[in-house]
Protein backbone atom coordinates (compact mmCIF):
# COMPACT_ATOMS: atom_id res chain seq x y z
CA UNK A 1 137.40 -257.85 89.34
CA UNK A 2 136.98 -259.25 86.13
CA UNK A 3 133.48 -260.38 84.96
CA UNK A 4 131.50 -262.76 82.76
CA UNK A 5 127.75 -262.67 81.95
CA UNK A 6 125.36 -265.33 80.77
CA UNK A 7 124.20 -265.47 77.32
CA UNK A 8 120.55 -264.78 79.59
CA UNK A 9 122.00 -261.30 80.58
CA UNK A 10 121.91 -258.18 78.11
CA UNK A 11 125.17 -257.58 75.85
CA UNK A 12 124.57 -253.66 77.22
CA UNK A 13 125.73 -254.52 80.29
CA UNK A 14 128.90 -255.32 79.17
CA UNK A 15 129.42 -251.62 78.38
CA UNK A 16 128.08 -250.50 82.03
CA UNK A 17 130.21 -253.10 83.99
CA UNK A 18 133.62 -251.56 82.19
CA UNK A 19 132.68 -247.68 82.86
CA UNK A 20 133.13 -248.89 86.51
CA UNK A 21 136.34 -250.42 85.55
CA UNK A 22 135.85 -254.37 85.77
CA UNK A 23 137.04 -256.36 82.80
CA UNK A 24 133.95 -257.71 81.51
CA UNK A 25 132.98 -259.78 78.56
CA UNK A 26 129.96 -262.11 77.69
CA UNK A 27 129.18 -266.09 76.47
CA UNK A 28 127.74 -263.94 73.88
CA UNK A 29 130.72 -262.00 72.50
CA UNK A 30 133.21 -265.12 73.53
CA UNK A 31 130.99 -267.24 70.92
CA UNK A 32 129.99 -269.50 73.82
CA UNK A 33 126.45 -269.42 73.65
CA UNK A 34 124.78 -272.83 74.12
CA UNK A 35 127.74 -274.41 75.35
CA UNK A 36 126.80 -277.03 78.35
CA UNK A 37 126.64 -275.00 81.45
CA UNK A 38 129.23 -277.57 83.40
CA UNK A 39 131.72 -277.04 80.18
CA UNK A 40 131.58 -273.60 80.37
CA UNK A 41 132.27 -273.04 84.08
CA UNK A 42 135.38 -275.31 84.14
CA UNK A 43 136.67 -273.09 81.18
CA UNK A 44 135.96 -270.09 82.45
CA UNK A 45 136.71 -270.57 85.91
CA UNK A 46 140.47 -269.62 86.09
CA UNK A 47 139.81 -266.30 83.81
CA UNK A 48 137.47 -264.59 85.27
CA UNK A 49 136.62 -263.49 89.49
CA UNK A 50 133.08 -263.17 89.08
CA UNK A 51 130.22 -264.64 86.62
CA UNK A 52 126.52 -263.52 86.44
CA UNK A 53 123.50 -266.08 85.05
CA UNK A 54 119.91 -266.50 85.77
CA UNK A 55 119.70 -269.95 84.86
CA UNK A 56 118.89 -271.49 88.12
CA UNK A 57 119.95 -275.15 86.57
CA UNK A 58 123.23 -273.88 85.84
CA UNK A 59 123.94 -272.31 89.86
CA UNK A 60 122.24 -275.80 90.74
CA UNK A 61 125.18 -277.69 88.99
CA UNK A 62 128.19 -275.24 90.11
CA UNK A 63 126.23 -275.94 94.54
CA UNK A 64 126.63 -279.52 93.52
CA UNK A 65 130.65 -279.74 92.05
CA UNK A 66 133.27 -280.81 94.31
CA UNK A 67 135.76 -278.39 93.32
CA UNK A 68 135.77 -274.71 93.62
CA UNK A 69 137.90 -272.77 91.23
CA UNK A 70 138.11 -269.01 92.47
CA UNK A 71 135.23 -268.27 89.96
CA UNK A 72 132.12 -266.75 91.93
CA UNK A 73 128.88 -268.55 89.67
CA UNK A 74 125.87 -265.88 91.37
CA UNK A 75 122.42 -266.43 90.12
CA UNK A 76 121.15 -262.59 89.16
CA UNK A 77 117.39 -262.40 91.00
CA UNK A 78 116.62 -258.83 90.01
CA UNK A 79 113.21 -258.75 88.27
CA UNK A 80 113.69 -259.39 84.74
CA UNK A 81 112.28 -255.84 82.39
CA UNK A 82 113.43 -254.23 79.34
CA UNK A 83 117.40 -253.81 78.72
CA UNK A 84 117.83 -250.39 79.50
CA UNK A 85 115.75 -250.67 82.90
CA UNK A 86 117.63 -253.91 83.69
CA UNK A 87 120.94 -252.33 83.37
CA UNK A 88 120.40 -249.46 85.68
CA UNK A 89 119.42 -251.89 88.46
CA UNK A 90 122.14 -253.94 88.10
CA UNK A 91 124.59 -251.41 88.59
CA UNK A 92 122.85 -250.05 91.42
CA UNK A 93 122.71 -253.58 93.07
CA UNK A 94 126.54 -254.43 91.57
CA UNK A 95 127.40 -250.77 93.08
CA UNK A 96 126.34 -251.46 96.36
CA UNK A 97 127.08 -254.86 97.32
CA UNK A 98 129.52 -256.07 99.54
CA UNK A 99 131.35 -258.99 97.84
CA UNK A 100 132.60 -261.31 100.63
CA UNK A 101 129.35 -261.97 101.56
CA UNK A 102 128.58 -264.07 98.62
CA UNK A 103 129.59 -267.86 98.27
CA UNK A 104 129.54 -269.66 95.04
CA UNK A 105 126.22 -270.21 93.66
CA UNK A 106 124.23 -267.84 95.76
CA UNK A 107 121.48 -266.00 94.92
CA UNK A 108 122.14 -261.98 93.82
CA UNK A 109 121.73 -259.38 95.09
């Protein structure tokens, strides 16, 4: 499953996502930062299976588009706290969670 994270997620989870052997890179590290949400998930979409935000507005757009690339857009709801803390959730969440039962722009975990 290959993987893309917000620029609103932490760069260290980059690092935690490939130890469990997903491909895995960020808006941050692909220089995409600020680019318009809508502009980002059409050129994105074919590369990538599955891509994490918690910018409500942004899994608001991606409900409302007509077409829907095989990209998964899930909005991350796990209590924001520091990096390291956030991480270890994640991956306990990302570890246990059955994919199929997610649609495009639902709410995670």
């Amino acid at each position: 499953m290959k993987i893309l994270l917000d620029e609103n997620l932490p760069d260290s989870l980059v690092e935690a996502l490939q130890a469990l052997g997903h491909p895995t890179d960020s808006t941050n590290r692909l220089h995409l930062k600020g680019i318009d949400n809508g502009t980002l998930y059409q050129q994105v979409a074919r590369d990538y299976d599955l891509c994490f935000t918690r910018d409500a507005g942004f899994v608001q757009n991606v409900r409302h588009m007509r077409q829907s690339p095989g990209l998964k857009l899930l909005r991350v709801v796990i209590p924001q706290q520091a990096a390291k803390s956030s991480v270890i959730a994640f991956v306990k969440a990302f570890r246990g969670t059955e994919w199929s039962r997610y649609r495009n722009g639902d709410d995670w975990p």
